[in-house]
C-alpha atoms as a PDB file:
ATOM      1  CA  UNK A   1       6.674   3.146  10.697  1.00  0.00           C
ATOM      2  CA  UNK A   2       9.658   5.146  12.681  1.00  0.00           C
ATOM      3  CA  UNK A   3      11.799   1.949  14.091  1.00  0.00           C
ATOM      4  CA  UNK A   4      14.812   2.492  16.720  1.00  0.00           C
ATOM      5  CA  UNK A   5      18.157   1.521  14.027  1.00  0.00           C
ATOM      6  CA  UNK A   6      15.381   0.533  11.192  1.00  0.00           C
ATOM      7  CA  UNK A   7      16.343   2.906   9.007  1.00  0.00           C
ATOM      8  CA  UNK A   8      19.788   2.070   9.493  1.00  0.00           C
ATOM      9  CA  UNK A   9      18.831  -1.827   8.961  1.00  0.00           C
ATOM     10  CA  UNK A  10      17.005  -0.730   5.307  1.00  0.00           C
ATOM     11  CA  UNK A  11      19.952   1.062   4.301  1.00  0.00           C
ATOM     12  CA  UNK A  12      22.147  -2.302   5.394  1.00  0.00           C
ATOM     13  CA  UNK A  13      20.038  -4.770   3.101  1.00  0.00           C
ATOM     14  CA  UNK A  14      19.503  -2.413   0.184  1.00  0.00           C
ATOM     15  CA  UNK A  15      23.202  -1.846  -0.241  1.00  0.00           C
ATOM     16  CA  UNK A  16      24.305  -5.283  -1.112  1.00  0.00           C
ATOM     17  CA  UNK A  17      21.400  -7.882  -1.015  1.00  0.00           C
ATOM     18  CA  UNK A  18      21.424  -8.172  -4.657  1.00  0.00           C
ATOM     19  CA  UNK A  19      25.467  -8.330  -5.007  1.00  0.00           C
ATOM     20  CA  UNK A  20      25.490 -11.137  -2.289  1.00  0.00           C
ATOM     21  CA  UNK A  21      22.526 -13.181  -3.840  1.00  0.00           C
ATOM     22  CA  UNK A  22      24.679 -12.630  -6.951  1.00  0.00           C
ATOM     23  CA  UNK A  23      28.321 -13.418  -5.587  1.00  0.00           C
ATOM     24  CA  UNK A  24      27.359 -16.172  -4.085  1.00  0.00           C
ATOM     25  CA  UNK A  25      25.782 -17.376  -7.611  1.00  0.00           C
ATOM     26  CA  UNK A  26      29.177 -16.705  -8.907  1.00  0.00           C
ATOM     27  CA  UNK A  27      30.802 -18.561  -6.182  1.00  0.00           C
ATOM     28  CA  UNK A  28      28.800 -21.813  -6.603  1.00  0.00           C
ATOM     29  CA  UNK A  29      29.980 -21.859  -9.934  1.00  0.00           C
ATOM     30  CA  UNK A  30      33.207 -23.194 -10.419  1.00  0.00           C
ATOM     31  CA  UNK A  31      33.561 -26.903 -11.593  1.00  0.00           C
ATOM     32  CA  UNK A  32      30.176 -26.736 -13.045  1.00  0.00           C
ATOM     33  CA  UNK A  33      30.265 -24.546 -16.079  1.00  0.00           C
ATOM     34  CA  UNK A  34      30.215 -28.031 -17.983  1.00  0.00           C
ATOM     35  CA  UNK A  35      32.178 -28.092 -21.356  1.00  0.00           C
ATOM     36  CA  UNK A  36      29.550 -27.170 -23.742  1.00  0.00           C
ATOM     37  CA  UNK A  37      28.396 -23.594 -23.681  1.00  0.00           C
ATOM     38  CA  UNK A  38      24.932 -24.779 -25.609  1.00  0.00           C
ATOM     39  CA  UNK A  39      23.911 -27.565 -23.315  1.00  0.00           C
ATOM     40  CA  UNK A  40      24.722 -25.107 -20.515  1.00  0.00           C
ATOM     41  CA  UNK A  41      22.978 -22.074 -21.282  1.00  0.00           C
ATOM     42  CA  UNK A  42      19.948 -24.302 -22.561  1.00  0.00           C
ATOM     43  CA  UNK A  43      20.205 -25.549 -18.716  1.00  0.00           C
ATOM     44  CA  UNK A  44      19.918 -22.410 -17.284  1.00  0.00           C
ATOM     45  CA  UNK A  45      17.155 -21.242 -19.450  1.00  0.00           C
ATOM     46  CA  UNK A  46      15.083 -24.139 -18.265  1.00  0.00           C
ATOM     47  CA  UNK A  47      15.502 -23.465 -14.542  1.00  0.00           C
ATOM     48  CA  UNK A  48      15.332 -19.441 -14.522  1.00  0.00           C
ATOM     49  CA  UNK A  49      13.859 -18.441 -17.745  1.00  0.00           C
ATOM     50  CA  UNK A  50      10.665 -20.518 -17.523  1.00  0.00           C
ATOM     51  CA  UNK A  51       9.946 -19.682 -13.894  1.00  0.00           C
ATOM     52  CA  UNK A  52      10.665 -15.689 -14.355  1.00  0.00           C
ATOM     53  CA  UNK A  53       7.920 -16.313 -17.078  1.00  0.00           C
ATOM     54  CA  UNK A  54       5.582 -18.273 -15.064  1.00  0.00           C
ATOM     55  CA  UNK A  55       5.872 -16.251 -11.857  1.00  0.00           C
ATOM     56  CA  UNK A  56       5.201 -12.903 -14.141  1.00  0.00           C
ATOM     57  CA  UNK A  57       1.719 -14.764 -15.270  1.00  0.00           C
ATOM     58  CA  UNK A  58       0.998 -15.310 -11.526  1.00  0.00           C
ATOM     59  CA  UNK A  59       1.990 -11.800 -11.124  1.00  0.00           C
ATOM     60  CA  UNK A  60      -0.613 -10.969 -13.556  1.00  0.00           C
ATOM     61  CA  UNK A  61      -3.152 -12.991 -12.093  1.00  0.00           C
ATOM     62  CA  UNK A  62      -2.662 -11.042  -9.116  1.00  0.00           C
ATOM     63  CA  UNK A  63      -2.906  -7.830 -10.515  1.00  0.00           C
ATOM     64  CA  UNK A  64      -6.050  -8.490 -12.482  1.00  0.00           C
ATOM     65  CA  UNK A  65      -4.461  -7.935 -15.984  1.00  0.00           C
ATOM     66  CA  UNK A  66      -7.071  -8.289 -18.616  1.00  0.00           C
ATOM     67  CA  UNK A  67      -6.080 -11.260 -20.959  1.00  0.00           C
ATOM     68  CA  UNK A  68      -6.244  -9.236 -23.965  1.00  0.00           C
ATOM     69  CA  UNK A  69      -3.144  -7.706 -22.180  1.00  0.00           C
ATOM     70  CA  UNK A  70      -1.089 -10.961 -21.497  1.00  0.00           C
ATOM     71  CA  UNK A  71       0.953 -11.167 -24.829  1.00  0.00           C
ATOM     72  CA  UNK A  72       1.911  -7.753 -24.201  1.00  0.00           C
ATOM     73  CA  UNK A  73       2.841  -7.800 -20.713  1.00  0.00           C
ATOM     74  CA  UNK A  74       5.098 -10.899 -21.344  1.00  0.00           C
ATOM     75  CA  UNK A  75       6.891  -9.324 -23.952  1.00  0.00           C
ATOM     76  CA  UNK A  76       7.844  -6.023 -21.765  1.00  0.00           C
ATOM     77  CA  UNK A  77       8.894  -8.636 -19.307  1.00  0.00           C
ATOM     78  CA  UNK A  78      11.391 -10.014 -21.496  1.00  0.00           C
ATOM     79  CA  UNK A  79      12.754  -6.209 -22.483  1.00  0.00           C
ATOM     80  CA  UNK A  80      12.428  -4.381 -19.272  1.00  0.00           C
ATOM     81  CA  UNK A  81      12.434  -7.467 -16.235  1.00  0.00           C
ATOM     82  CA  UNK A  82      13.124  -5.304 -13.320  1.00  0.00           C
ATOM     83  CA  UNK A  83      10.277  -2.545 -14.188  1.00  0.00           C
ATOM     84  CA  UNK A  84       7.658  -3.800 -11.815  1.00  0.00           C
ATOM     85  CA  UNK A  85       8.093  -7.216 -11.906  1.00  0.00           C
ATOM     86  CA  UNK A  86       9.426  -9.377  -8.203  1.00  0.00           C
ATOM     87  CA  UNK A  87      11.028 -12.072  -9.981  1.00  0.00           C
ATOM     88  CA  UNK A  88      13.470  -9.648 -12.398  1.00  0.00           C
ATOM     89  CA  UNK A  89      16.703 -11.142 -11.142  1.00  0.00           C
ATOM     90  CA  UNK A  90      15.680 -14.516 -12.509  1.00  0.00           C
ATOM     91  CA  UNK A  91      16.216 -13.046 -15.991  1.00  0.00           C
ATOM     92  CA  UNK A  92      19.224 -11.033 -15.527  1.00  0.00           C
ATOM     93  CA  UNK A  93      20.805 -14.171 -13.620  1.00  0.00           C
ATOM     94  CA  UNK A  94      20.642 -16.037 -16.696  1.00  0.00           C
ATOM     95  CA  UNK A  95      21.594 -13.180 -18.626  1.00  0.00           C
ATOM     96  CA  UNK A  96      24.616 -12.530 -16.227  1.00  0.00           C
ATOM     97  CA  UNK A  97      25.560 -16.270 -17.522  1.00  0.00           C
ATOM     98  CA  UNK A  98      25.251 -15.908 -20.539  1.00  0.00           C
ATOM     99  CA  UNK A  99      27.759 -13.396 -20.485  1.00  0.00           C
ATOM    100  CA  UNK A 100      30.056 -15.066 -18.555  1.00  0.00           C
ATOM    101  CA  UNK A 101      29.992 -18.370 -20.995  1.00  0.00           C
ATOM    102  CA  UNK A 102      31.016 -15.856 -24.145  1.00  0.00           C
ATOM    103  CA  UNK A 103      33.583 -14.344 -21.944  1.00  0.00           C
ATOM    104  CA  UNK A 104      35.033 -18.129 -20.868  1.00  0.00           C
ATOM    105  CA  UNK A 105      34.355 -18.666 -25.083  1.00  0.00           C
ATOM    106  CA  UNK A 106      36.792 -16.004 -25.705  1.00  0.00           C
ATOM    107  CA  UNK A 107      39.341 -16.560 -23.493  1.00  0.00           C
ATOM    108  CA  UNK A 108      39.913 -18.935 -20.318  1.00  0.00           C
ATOM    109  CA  UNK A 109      41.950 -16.429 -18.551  1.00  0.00           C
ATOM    110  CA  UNK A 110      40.442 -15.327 -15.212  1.00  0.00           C
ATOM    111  CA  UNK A 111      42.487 -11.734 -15.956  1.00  0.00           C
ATOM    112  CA  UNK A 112      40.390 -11.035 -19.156  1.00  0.00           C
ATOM    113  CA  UNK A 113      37.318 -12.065 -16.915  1.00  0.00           C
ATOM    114  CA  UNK A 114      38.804  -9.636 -14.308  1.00  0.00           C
ATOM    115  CA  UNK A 115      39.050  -7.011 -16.653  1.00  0.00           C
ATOM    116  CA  UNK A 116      35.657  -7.714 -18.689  1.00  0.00           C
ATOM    117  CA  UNK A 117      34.000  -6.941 -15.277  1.00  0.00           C
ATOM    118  CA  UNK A 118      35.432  -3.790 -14.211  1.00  0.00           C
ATOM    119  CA  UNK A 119      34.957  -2.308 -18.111  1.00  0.00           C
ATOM    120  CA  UNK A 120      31.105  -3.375 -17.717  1.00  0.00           C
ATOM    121  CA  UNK A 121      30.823  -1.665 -14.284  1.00  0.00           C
ATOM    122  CA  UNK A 122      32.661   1.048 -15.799  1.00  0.00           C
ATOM    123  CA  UNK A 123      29.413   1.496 -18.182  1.00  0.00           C
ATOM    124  CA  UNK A 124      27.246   2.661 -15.783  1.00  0.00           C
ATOM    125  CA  UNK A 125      29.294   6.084 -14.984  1.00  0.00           C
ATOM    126  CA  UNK A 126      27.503   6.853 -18.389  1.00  0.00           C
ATOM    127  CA  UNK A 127      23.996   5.990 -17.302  1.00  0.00           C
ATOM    128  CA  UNK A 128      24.072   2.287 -19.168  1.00  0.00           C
ATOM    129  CA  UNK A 129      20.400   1.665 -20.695  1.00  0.00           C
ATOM    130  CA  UNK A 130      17.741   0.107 -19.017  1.00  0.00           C
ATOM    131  CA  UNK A 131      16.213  -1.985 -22.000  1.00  0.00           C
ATOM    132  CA  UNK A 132      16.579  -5.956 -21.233  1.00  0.00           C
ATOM    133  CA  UNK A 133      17.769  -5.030 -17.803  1.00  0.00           C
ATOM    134  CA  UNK A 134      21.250  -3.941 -19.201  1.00  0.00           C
ATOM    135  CA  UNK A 135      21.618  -1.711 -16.229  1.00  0.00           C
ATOM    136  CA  UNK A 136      21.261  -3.947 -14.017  1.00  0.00           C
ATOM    137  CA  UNK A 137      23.448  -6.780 -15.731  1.00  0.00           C
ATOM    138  CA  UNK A 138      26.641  -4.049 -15.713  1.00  0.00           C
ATOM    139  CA  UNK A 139      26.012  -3.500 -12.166  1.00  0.00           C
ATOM    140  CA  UNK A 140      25.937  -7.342 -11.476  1.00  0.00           C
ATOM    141  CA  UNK A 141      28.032  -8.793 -13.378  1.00  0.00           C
ATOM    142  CA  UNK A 142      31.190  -7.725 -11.759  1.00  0.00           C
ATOM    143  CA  UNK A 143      30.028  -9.138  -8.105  1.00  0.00           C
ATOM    144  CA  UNK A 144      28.967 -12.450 -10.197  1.00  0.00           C
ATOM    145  CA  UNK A 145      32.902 -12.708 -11.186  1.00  0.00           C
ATOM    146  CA  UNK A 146      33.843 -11.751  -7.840  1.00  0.00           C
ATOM    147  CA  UNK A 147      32.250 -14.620  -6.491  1.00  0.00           C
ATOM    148  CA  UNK A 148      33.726 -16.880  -9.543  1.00  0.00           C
ATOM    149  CA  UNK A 149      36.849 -15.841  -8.974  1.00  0.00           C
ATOM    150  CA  UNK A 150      36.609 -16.421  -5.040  1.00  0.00           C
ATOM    151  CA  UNK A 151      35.263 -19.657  -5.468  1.00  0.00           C
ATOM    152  CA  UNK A 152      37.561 -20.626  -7.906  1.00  0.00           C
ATOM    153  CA  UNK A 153      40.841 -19.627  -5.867  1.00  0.00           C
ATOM    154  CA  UNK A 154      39.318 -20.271  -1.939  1.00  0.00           C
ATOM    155  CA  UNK A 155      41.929 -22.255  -0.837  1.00  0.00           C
ATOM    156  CA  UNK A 156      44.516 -19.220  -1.597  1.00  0.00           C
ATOM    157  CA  UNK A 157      42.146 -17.022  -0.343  1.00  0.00           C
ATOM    158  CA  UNK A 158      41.134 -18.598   3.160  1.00  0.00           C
ATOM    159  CA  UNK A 159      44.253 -17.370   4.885  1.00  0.00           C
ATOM    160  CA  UNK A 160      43.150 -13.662   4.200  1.00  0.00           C
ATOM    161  CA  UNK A 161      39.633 -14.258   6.078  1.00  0.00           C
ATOM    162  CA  UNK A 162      40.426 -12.587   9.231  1.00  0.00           C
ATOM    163  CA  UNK A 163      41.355  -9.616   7.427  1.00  0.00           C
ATOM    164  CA  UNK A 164      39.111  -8.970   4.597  1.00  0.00           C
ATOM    165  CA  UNK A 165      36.162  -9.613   6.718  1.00  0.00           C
ATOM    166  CA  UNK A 166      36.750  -7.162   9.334  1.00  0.00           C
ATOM    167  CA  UNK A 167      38.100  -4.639   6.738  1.00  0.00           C
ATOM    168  CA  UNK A 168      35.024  -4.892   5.403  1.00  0.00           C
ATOM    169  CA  UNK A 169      32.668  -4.854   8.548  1.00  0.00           C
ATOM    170  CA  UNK A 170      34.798  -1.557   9.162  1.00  0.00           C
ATOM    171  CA  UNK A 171      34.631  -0.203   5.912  1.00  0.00           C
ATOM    172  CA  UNK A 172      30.638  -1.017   5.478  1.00  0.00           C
ATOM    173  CA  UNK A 173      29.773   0.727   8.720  1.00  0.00           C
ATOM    174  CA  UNK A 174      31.752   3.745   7.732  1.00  0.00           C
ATOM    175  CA  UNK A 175      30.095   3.904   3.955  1.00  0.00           C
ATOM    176  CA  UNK A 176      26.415   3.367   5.371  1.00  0.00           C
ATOM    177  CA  UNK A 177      27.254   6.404   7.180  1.00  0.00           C
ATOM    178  CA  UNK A 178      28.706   8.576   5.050  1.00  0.00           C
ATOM    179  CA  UNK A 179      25.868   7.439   1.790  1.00  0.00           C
ATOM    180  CA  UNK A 180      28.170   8.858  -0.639  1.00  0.00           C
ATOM    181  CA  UNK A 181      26.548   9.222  -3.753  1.00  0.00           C
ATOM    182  CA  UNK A 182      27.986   7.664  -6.887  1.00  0.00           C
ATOM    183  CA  UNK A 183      29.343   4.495  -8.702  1.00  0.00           C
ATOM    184  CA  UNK A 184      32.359   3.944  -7.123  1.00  0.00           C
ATOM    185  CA  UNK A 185      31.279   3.930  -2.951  1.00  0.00           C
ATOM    186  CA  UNK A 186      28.247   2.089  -4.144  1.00  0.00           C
ATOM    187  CA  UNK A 187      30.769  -0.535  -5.790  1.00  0.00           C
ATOM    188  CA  UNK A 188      32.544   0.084  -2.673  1.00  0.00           C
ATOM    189  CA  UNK A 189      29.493  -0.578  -0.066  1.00  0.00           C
ATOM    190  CA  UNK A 190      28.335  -3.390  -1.714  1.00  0.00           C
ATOM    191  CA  UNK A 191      31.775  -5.337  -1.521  1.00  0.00           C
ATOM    192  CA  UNK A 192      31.898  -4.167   2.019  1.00  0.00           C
ATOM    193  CA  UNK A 193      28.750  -5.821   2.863  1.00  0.00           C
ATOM    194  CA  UNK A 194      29.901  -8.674   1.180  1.00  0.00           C
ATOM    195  CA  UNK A 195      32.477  -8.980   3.355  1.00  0.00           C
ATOM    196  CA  UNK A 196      30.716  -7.699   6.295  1.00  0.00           C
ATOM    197  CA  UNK A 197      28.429 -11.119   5.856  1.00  0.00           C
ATOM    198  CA  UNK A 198      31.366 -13.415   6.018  1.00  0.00           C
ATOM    199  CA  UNK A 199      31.874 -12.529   9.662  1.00  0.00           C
ATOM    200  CA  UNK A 200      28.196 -12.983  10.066  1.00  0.00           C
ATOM    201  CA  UNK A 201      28.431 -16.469   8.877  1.00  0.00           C
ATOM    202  CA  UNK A 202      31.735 -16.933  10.949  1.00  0.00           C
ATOM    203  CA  UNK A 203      30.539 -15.690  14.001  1.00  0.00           C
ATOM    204  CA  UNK A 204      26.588 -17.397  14.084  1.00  0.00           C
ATOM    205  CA  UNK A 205      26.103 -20.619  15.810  1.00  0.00           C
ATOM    206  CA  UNK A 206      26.102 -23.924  13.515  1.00  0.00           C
ATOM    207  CA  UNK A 207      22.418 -24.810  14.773  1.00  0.00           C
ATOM    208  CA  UNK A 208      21.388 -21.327  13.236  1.00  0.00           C
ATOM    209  CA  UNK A 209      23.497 -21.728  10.034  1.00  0.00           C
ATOM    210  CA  UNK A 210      21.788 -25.165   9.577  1.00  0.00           C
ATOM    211  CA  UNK A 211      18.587 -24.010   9.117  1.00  0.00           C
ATOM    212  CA  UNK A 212      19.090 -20.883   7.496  1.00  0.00           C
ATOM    213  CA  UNK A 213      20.873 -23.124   4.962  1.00  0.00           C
ATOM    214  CA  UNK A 214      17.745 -25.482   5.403  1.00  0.00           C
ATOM    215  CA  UNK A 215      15.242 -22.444   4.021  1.00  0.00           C
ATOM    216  CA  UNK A 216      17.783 -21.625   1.367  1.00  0.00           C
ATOM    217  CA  UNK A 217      17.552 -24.848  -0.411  1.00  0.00           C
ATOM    218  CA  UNK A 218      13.681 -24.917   0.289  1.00  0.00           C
ATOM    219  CA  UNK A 219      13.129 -21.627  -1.106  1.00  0.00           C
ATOM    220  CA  UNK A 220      15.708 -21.546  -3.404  1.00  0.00           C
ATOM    221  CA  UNK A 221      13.342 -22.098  -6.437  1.00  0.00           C
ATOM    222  CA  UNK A 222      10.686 -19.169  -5.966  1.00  0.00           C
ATOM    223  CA  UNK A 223      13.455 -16.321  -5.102  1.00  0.00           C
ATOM    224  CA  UNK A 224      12.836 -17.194  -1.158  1.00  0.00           C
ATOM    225  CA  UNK A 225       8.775 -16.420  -1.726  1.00  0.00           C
ATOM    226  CA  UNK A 226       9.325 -13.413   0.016  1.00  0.00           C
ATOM    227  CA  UNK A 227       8.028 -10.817  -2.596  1.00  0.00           C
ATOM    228  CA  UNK A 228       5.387 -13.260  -3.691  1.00  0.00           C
ATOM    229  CA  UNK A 229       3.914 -13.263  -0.076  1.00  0.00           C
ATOM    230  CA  UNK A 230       4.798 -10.285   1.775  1.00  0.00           C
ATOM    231  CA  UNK A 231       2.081  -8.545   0.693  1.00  0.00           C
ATOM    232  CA  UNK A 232      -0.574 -10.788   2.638  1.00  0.00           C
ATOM    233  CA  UNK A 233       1.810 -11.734   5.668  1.00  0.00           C
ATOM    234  CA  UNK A 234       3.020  -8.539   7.004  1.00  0.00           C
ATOM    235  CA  UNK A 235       1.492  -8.332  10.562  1.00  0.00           C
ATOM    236  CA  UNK A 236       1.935  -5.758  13.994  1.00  0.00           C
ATOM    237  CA  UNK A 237       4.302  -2.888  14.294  1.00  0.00           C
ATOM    238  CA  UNK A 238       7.281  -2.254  15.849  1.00  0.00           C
ATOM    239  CA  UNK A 239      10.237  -5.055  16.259  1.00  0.00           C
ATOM    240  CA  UNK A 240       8.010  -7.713  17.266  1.00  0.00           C
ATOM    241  CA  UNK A 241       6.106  -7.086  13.947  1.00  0.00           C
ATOM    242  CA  UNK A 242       8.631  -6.985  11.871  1.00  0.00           C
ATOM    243  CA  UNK A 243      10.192  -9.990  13.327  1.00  0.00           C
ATOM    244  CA  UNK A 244       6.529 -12.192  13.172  1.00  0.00           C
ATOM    245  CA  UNK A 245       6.048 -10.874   9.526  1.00  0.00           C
ATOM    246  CA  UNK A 246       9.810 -12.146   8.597  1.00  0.00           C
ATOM    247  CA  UNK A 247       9.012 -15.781  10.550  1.00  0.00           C
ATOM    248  CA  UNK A 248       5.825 -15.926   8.527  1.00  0.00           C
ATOM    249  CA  UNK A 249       6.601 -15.194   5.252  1.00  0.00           C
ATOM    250  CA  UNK A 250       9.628 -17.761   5.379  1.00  0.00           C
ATOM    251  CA  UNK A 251       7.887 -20.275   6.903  1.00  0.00           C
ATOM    252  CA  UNK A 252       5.018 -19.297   3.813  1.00  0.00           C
ATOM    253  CA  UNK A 253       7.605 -19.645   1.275  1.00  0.00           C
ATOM    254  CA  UNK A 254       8.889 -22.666   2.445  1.00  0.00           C
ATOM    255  CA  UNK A 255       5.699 -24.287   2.904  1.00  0.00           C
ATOM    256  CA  UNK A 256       4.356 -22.809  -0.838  1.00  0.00           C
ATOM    257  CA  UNK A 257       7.764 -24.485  -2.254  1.00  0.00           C
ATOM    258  CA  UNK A 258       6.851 -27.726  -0.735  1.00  0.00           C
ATOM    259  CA  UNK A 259       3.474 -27.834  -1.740  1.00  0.00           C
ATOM    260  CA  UNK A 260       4.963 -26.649  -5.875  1.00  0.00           C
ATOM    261  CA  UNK A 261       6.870 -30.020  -5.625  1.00  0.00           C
ATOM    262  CA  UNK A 262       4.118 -32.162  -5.540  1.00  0.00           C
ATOM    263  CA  UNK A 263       3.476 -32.619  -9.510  1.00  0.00           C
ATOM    264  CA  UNK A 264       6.341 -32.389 -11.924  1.00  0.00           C
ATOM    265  CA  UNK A 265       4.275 -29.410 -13.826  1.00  0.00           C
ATOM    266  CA  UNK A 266       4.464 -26.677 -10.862  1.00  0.00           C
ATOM    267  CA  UNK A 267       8.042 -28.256  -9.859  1.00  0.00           C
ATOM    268  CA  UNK A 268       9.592 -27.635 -13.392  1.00  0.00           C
ATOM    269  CA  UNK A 269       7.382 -24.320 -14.513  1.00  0.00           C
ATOM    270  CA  UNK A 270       7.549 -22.742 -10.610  1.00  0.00           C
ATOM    271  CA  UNK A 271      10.936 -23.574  -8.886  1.00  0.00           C
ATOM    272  CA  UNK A 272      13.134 -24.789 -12.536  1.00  0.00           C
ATOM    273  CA  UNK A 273      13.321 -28.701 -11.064  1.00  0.00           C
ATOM    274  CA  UNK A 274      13.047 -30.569 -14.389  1.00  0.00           C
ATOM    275  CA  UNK A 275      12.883 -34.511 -14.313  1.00  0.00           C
ATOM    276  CA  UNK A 276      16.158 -35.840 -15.115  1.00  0.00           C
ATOM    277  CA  UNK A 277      17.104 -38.555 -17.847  1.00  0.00           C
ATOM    278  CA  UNK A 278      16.608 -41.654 -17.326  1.00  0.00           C
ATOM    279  CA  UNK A 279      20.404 -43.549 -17.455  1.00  0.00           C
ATOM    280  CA  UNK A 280      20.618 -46.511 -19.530  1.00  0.00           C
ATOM    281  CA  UNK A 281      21.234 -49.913 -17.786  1.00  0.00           C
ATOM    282  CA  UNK A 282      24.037 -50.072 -19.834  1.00  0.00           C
ATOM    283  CA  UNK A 283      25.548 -46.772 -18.928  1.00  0.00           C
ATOM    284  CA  UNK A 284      28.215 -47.036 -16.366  1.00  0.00           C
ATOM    285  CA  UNK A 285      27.431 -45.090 -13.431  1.00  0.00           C
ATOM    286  CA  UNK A 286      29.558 -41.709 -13.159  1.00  0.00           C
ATOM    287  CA  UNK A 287      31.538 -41.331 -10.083  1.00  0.00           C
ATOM    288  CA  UNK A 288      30.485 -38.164  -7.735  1.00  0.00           C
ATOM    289  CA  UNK A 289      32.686 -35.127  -8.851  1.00  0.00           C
ATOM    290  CA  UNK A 290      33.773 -32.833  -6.028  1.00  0.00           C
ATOM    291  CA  UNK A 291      31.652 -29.584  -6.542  1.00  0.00           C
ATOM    292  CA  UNK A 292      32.074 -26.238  -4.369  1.00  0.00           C
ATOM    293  CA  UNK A 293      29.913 -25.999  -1.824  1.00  0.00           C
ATOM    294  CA  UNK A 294      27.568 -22.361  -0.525  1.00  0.00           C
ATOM    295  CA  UNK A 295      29.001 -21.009   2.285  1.00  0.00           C
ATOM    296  CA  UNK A 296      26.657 -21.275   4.333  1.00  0.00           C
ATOM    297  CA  UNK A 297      27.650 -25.107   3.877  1.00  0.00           C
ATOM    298  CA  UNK A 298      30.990 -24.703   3.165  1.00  0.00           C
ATOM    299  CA  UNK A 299      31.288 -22.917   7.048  1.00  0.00           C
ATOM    300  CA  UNK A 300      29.483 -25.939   8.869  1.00  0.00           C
ATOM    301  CA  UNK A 301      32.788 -28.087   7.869  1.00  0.00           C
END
């Protein structure tokens, strides 16, 4: 399908969809690393780790895998995640924290953070390996730190908006034209884009904010569905198509993470909600800490 500016769109979402998703996991961050790096990481596990492994059974299910083949399959899921299977950045998210809880182990300092980042994006100028995702973790991680450190340090940072967003509009338009080939301007592009969506968020009215937001949180828990159902909801051709086939398969993810929260089985195993303890009557009731907010929250202030 030939589309006036489509190819121009692709090249725009491929460049830094991944970086953003993971940035803004970075951002989020701060405040709620907790103070035990067990009881953490056992956290995560829960809500990423068990639905990467449940949505790769549906996967298979879908795909008609023999059952004789399950055991198998599962296991090159766990040692190659983004070969073929939709839901790979569930597993190198959590492997992206556990990295950065044996960093904060090591040191507290944001600079060794810093620097841990760049040397692991330095890796993959020598073609890093692709067992357990590792190439994909090096090329993550340093956006996930970017976003830490961002969220961490926003206040210092707001008065530099203005200019690092439309440095990087400028600088994203030029590098999606130019599609230099290498590390460094994809590094480069994807950081753009980053920046490039800021003015996005600053520029879009709060209605449409609001209920972007709105899906987020919906969809949060299956990856935004879109992978899961895009295969069944794609519909017409040109624009119009393209924009029906993105209404439907958000409104079909949002509706197939509504209908998941109905029993605690398919909300735990399918979108990581777990039940939460039970508080004692005689355990005092903990005030409300102040936590960082997304952006797309953090702008409707």
């Amino acid at each position: 399908m030939n589309l006036p500016g489509a190819h121009w769109a692709v090249l725009f979402m491929l460049s830094f969809d991944m970086p953003l998703f993971t940035f803004l996991s970075g951002y989020v961050l701060p405040g709620r690393e907790g103070t035990k790096p067990s009881a953490f990481l056992r956290g995560k596990a829960l809500v990423l780790l068990v639905p990467y492994f449940a949505w790769v059974t549906v996967e298979m299910l879908q795909r008609r895998t023999p059952p004789a083949l399950w055991a198998t399959r599962l296991f090159n899921a766990a040692i190659q995640p983004h070969l073929g299977y939709q839901m790979w950045y569930l597993w190198v998210l959590f492997a992206l924290f556990v990295v950065f809880t044996l960093a904060r182990v090591v040191s507290r300092s944001d600079i060794w953070l810093g620097a841990l980042a760049v040397a692991m994006g330095s890796t993959l100028f020598f073609a890093a390996p692709t067992v357990a995702g590792i190439d994909k973790i090096v090329w993550l991680f340093p956006f996930f730190v970017l976003g830490y450190l961002c969220g961490k340090h926003r206040a210092a940072l707001r008065r530099y908006d203005v200019a690092w967003a439309v440095g990087g509009v400028a600088g994203f338009a030029v590098l999606t034209w130019l599609r230099l080939p290498g590390v460094v301007p994809a590094f480069a592009t994807a950081i753009a884009g980053i920046s490039a969506s800021w003015v996005l968020y600053r520029l879009l009215p709060k209605p449409v904010i609001s209920a972007q937001a709105w899906v987020g949180r919906k969809t949060l828990g299956i990856y935004g569905g879109q992978m899961v159902l895009l295969p069944y909801l794609v519909v017409g051709s040109g624009w119009p198509g393209v924009i029906a086939s993105e209404v439907l398969v958000m409104a079909g993810a949002t509706l197939l993470a509504w209908a998941l929260g109905f029993t605690t089985f398919t909300r735990a195993a399918f979108l990581g909600q777990w039940p939460k303890p039970a508080r004692a009557p005689s355990e005092p009731a903990i005030a409300p800490t102040s936590e960082p907010l997304p952006i797309a929250e953090e702008l409707e202030r």
